[in-house]
C-alpha atoms as a PDB file:
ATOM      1  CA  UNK A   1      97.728 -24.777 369.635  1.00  0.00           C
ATOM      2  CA  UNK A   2     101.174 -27.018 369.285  1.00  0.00           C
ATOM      3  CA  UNK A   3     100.817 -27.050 365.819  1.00  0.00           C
ATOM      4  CA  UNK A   4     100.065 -23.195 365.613  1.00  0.00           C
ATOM      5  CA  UNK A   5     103.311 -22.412 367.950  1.00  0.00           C
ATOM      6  CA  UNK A   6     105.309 -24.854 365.927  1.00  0.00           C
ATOM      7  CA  UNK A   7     104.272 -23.299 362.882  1.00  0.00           C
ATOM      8  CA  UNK A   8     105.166 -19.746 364.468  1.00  0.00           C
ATOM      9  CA  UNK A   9     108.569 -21.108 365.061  1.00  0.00           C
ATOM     10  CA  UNK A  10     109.293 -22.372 362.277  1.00  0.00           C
ATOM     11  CA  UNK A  11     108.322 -18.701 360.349  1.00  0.00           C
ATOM     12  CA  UNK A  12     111.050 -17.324 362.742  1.00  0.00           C
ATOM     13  CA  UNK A  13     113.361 -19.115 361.954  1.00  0.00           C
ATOM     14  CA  UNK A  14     113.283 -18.498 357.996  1.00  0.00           C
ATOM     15  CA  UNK A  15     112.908 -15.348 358.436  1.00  0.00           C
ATOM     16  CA  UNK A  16     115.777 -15.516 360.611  1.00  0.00           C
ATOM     17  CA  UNK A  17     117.658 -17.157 358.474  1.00  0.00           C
ATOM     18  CA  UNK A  18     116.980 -14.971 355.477  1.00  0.00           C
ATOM     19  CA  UNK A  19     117.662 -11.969 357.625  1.00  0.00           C
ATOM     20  CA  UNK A  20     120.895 -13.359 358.410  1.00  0.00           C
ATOM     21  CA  UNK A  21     121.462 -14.289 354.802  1.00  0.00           C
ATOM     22  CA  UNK A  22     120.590 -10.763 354.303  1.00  0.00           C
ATOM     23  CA  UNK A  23     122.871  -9.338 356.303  1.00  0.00           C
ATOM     24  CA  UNK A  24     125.736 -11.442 355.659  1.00  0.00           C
ATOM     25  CA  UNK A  25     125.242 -10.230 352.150  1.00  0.00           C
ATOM     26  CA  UNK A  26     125.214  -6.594 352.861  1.00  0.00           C
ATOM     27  CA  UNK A  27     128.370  -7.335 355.108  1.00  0.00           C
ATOM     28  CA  UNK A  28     130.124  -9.095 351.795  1.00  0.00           C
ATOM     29  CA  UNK A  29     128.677  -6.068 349.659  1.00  0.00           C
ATOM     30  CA  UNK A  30     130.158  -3.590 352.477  1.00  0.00           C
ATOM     31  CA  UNK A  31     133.734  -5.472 352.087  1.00  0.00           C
ATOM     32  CA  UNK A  32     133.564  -5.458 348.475  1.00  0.00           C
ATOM     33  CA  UNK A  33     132.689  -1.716 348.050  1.00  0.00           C
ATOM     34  CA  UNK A  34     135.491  -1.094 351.018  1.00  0.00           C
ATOM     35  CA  UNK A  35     137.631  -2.981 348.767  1.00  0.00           C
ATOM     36  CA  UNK A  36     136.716  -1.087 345.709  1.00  0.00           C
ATOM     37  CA  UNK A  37     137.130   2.149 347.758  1.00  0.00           C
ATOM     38  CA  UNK A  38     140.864   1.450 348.830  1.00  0.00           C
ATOM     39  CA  UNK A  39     141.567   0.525 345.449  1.00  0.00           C
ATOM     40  CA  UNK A  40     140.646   3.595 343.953  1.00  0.00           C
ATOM     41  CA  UNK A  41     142.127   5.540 346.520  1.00  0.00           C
ATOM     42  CA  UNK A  42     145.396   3.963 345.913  1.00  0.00           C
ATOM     43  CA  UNK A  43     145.228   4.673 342.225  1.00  0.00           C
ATOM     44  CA  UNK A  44     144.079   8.066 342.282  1.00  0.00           C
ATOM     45  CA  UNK A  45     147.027   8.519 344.671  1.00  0.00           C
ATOM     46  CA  UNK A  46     148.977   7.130 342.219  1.00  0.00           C
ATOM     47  CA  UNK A  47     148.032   8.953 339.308  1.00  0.00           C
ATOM     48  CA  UNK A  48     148.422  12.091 341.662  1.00  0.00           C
ATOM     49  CA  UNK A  49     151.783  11.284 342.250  1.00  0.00           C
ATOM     50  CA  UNK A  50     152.430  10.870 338.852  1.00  0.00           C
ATOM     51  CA  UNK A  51     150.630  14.585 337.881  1.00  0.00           C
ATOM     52  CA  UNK A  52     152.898  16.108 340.352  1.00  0.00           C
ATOM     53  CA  UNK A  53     155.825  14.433 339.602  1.00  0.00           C
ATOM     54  CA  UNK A  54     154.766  15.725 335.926  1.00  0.00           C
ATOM     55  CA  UNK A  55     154.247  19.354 337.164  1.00  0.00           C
ATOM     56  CA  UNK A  56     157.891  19.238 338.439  1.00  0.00           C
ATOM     57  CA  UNK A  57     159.092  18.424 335.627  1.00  0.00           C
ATOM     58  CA  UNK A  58     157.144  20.865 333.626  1.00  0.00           C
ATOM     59  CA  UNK A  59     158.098  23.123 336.196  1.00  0.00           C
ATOM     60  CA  UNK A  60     162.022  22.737 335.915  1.00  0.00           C
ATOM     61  CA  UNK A  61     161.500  22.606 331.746  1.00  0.00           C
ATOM     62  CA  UNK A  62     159.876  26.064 332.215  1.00  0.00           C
ATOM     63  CA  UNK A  63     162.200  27.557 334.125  1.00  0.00           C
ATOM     64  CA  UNK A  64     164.978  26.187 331.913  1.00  0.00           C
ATOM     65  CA  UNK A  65     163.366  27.692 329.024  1.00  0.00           C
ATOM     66  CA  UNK A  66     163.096  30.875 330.818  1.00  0.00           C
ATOM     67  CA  UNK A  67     166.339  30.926 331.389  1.00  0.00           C
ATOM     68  CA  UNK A  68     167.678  30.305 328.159  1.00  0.00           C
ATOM     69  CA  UNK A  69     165.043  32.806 326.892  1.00  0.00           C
ATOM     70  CA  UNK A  70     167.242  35.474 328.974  1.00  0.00           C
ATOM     71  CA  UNK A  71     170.384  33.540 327.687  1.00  0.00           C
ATOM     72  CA  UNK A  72     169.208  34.185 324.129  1.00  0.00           C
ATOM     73  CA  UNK A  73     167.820  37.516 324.801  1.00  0.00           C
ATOM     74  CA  UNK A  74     171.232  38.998 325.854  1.00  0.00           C
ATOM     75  CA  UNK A  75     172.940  36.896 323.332  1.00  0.00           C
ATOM     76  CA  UNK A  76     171.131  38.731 320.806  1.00  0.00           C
ATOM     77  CA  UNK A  77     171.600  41.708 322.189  1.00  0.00           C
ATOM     78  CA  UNK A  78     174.998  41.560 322.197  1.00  0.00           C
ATOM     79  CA  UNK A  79     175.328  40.388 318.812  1.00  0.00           C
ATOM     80  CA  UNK A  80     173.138  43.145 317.947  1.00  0.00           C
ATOM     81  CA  UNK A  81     175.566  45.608 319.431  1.00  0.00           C
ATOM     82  CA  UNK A  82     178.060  43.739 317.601  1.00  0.00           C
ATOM     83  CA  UNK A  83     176.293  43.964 313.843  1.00  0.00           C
ATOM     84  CA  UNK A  84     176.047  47.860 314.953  1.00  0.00           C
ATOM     85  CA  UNK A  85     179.679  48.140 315.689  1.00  0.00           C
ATOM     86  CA  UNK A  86     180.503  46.370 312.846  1.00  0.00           C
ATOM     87  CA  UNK A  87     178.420  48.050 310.129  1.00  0.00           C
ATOM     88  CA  UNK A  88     180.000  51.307 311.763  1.00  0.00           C
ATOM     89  CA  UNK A  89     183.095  50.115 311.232  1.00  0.00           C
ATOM     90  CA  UNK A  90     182.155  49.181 307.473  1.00  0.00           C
ATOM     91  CA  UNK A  91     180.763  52.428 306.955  1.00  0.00           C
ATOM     92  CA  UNK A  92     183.747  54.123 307.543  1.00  0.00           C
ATOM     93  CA  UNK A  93     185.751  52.136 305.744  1.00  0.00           C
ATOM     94  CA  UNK A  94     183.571  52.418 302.600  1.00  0.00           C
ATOM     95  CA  UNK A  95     183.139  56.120 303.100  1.00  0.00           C
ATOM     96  CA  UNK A  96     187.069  56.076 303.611  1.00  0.00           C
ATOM     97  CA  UNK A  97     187.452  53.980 300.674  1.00  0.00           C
ATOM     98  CA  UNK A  98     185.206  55.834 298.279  1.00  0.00           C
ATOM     99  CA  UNK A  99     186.837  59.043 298.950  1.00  0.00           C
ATOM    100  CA  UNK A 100     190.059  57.102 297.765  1.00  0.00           C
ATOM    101  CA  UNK A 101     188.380  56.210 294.641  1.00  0.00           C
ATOM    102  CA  UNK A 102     187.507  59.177 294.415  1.00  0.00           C
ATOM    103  CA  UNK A 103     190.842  61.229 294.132  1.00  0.00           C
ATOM    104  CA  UNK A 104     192.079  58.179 292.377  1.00  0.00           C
ATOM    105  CA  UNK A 105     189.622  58.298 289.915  1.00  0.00           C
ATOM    106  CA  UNK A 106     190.474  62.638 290.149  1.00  0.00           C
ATOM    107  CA  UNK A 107     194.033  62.234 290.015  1.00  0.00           C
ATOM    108  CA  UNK A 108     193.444  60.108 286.586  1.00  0.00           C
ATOM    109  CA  UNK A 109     191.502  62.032 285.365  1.00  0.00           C
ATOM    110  CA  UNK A 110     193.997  64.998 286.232  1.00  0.00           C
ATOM    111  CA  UNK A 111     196.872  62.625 284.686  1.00  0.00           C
ATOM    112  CA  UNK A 112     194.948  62.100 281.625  1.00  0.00           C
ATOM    113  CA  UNK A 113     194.477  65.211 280.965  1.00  0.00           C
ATOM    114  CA  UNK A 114     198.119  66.342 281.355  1.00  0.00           C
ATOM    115  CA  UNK A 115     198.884  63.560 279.071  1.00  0.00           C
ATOM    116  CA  UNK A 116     196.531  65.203 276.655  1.00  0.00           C
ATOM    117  CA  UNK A 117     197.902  67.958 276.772  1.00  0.00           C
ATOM    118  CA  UNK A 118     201.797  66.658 276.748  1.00  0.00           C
ATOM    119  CA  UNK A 119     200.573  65.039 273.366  1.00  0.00           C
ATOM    120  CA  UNK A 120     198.958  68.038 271.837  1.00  0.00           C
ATOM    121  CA  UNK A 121     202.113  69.783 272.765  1.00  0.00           C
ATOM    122  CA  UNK A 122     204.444  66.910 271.526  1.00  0.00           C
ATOM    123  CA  UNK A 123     202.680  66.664 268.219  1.00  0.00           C
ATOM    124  CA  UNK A 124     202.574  70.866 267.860  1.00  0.00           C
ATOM    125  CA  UNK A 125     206.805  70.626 268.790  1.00  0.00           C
ATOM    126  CA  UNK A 126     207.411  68.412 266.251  1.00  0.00           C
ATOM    127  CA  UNK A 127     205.347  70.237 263.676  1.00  0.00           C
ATOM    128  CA  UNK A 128     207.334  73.495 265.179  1.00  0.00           C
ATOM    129  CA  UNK A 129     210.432  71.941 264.885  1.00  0.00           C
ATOM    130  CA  UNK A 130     209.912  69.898 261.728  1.00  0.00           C
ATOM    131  CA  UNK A 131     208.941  73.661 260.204  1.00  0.00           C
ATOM    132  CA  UNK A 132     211.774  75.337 261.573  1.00  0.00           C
ATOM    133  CA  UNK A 133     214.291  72.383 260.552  1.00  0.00           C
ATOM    134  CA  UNK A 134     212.278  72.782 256.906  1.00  0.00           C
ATOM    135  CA  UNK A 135     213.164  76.839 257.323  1.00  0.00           C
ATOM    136  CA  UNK A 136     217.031  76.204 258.619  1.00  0.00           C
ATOM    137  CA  UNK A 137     217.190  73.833 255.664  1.00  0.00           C
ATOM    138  CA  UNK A 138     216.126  76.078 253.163  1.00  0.00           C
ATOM    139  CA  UNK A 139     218.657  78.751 254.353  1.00  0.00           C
ATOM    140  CA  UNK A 140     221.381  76.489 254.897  1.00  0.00           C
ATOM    141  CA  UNK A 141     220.911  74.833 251.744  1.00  0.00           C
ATOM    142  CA  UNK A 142     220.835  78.412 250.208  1.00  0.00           C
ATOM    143  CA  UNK A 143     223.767  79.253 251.600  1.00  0.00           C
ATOM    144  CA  UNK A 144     226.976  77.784 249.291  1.00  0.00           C
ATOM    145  CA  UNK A 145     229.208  77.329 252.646  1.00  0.00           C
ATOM    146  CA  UNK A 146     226.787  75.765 254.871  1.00  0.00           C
ATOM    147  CA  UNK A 147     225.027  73.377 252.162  1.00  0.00           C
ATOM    148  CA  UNK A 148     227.687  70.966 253.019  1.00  0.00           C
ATOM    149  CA  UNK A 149     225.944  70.245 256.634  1.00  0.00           C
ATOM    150  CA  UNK A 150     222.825  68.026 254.649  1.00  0.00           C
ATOM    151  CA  UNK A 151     222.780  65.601 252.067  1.00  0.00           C
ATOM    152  CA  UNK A 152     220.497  65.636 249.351  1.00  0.00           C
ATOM    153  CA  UNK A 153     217.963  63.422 250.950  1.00  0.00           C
ATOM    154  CA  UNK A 154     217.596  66.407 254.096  1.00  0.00           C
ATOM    155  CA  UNK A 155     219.329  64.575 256.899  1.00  0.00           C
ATOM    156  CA  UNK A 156     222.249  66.027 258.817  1.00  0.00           C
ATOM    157  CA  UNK A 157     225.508  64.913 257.841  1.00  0.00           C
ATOM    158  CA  UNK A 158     228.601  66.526 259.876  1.00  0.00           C
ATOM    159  CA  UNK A 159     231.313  66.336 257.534  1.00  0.00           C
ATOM    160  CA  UNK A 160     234.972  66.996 257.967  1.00  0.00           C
ATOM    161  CA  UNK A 161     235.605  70.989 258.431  1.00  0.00           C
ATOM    162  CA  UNK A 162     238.373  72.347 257.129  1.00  0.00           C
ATOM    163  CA  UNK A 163     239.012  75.380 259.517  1.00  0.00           C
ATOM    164  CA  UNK A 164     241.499  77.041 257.273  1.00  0.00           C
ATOM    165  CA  UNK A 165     239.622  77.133 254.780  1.00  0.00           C
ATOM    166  CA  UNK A 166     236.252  78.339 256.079  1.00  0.00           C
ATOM    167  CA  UNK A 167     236.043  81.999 257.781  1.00  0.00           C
ATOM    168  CA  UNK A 168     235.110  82.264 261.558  1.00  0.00           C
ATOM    169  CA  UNK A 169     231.185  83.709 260.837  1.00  0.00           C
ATOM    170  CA  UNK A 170     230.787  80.276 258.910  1.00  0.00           C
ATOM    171  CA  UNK A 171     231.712  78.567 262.001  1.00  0.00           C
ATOM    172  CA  UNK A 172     229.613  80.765 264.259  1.00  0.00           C
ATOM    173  CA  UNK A 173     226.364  80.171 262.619  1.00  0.00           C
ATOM    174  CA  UNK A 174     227.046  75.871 261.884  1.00  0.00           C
ATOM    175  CA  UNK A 175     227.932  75.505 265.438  1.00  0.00           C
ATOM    176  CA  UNK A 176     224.631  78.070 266.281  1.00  0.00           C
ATOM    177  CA  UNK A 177     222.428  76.377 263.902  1.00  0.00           C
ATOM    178  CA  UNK A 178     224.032  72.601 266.239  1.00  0.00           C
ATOM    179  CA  UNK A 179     223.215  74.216 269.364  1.00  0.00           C
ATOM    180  CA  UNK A 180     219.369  75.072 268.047  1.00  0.00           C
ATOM    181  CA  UNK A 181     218.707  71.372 266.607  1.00  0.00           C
ATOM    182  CA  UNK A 182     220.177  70.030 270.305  1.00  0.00           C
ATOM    183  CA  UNK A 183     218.089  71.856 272.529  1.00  0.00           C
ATOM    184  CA  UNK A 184     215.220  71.266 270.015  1.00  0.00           C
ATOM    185  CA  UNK A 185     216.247  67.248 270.534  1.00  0.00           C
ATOM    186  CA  UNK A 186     216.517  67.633 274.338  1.00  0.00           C
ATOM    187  CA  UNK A 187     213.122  69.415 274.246  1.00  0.00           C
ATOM    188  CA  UNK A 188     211.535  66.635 272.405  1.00  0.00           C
ATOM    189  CA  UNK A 189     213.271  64.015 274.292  1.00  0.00           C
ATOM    190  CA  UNK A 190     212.000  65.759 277.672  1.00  0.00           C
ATOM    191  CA  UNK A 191     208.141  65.953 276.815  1.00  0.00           C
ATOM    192  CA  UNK A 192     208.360  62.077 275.675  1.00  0.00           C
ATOM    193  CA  UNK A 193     209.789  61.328 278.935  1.00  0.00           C
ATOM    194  CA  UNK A 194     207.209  63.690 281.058  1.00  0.00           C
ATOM    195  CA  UNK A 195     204.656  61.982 278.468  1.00  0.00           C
ATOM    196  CA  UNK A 196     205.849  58.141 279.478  1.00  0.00           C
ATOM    197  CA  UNK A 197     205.919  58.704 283.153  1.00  0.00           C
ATOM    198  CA  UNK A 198     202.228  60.224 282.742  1.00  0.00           C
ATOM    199  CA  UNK A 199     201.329  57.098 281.247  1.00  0.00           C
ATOM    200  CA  UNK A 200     202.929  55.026 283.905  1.00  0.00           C
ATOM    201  CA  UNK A 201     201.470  56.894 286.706  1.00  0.00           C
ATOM    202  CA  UNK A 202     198.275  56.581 285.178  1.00  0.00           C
ATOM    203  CA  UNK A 203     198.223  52.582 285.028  1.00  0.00           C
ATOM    204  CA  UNK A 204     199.734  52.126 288.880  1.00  0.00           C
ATOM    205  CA  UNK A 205     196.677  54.961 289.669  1.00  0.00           C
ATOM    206  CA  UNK A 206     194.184  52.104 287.874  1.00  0.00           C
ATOM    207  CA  UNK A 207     196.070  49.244 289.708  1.00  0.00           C
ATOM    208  CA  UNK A 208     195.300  51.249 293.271  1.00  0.00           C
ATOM    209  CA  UNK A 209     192.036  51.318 292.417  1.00  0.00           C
ATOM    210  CA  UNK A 210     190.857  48.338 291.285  1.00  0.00           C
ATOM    211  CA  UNK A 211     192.821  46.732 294.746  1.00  0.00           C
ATOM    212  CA  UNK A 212     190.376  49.144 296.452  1.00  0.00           C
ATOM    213  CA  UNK A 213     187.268  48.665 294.394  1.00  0.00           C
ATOM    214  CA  UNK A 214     188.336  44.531 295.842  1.00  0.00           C
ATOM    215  CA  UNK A 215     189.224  45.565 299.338  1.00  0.00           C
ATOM    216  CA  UNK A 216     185.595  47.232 299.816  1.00  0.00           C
ATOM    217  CA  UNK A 217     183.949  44.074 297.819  1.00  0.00           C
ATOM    218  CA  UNK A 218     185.595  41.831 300.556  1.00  0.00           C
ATOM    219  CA  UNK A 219     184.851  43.959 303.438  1.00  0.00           C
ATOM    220  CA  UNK A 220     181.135  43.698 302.262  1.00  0.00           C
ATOM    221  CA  UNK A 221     181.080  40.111 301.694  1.00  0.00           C
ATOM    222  CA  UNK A 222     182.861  39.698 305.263  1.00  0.00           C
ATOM    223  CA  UNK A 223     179.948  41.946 306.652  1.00  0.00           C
ATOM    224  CA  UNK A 224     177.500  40.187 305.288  1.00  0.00           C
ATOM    225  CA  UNK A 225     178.510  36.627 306.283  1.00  0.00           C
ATOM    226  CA  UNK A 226     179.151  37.689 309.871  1.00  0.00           C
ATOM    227  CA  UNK A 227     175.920  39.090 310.057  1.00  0.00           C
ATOM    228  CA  UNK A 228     174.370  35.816 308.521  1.00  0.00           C
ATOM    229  CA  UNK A 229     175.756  34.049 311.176  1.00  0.00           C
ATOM    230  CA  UNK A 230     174.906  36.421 313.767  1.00  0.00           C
ATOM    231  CA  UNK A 231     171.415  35.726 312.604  1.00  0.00           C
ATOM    232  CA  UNK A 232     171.636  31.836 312.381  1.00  0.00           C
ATOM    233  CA  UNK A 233     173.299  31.675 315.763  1.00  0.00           C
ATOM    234  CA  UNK A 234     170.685  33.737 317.499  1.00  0.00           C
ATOM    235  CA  UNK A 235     167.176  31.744 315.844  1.00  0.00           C
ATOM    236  CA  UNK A 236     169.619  28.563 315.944  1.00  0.00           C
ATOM    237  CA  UNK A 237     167.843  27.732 319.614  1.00  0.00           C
ATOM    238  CA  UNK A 238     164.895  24.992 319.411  1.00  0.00           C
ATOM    239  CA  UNK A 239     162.414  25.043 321.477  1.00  0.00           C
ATOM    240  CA  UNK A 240     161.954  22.318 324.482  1.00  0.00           C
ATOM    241  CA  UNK A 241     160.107  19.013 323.655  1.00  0.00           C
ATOM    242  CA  UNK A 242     156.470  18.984 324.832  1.00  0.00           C
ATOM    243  CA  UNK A 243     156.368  16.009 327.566  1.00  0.00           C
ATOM    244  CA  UNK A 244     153.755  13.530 326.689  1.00  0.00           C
ATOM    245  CA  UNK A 245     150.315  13.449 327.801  1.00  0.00           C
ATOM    246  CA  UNK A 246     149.635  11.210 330.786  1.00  0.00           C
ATOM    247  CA  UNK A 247     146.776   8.475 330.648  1.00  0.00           C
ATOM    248  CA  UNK A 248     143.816   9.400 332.508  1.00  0.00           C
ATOM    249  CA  UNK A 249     142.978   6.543 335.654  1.00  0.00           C
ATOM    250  CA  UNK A 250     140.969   3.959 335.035  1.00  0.00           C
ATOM    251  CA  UNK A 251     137.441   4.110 336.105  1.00  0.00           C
ATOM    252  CA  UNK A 252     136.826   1.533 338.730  1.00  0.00           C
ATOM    253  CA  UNK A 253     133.408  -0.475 338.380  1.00  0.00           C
ATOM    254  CA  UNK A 254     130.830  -0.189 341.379  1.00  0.00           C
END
């Protein structure tokens, strides 16, 4: 019977022993998985605090792009009233300009044309005159008193009269015949002149236009590089920078 009890005890007490070996285990397994627990709270808190601090900042870069959005949005429509005002600006000076060009270029044409007709009228006096100065030749030469007014080559010659000598109706029709080559002089004289200025008017007409035909070349190159930039200034915005992509938490091991 001792032996039995003492053999009892001695069960007991192993598998007390392992029991408390048992639990002291669990206990070391609760502490480490506690442990293990805080830990991973504290970095998910972490990386939480990081996300949010992330999705304020993505928050602030949003609205910031909004608002230059609206920034850009009225910045390009004002520049598009701008381009409007301007092209109606350059509209009306091209219209304004081409209807300069174009009595100009009618005014030439109108110049020309009296010029033409100056010459045609310049070359028929002289033929008119030339035949009547043939015709008052002829008679002159004809005539024994007045024959003395040419030489023998045709051209006038006003030699020394003697008035006593020479009857009054001599006198009459060489100072007649004076008086007709004069005016036709004076005539011819007066449609070379009318002819000249023609000409004249005629080249400062092609100087105003060709200044015009530059003024409206500049206005459009203006135009177009003030629209250009217009353009450039209002796709000139970049966009914001993408913020970079957090790491994800590391797992913790059970």
């Amino acid at each position: 019977m001792i032996e039995s009890s003492s053999w009892s005890v001695t069960l007991q007490e192993r598998e007390n022993r392992r029991l408390q070996e048992a639990s002291m285990r669990l206990e070391q397994e609760n502490d480490d998985l506690a442990h293990e627990l805080v830990t991973s709270k504290i970095a998910l808190r972490n990386d939480l605090d990081q996300a949010e601090d992330k999705a304020d900042v993505l928050n602030k870069e949003l609205l910031l792009t909004k608002q230059k959005l609206v920034e850009t949005e009225e910045e390009k429509r004002k520049q598009e009233e701008e381009t409007a005002q301007l092209k109606e600006v350059f509209r009306k000076q091209l219209e304004k300009a081409e209807s300069e060009i174009k009595k100009t270029t009618a005014i030439i044409a109108e110049y020309k044309q009296i010029c033409s007709q100056l010459s045609t009228r310049l070359e028929k006096q002289q033929a008119a005159s030339k035949e009547e100065l043939d015709i008052v030749k002829g008679k002159v030469m004809a005539c024994k008193h007045c024959s003395e007014i040419f030489s023998k080559e045709g051209a006038l010659k006003l030699p020394a009269i003697n008035r006593e000598t020479q009857g009054t109706e001599t006198d009459d029709e060489k100072n007649a015949l004076k008086k007709q080559l004069r005016e036709m002089e004076l005539e011819l004289a007066q449609t070379k002149l009318q002819l000249v200025e023609a000409k004249c008017k005629i080249q400062e007409l092609e100087h105003q236009r060709g200044t015009l035909m530059n003024e409206i070349q500049a206005a459009k190159n203006s135009w177009f590089s003030k629209t250009l930039n217009s353009i450039k200034t209002a796709t000139g915005t970049q966009p914001p920078q993408q913020p970079q992509q957090s790491q994800p938490p590391k797992e913790s091991s059970t």
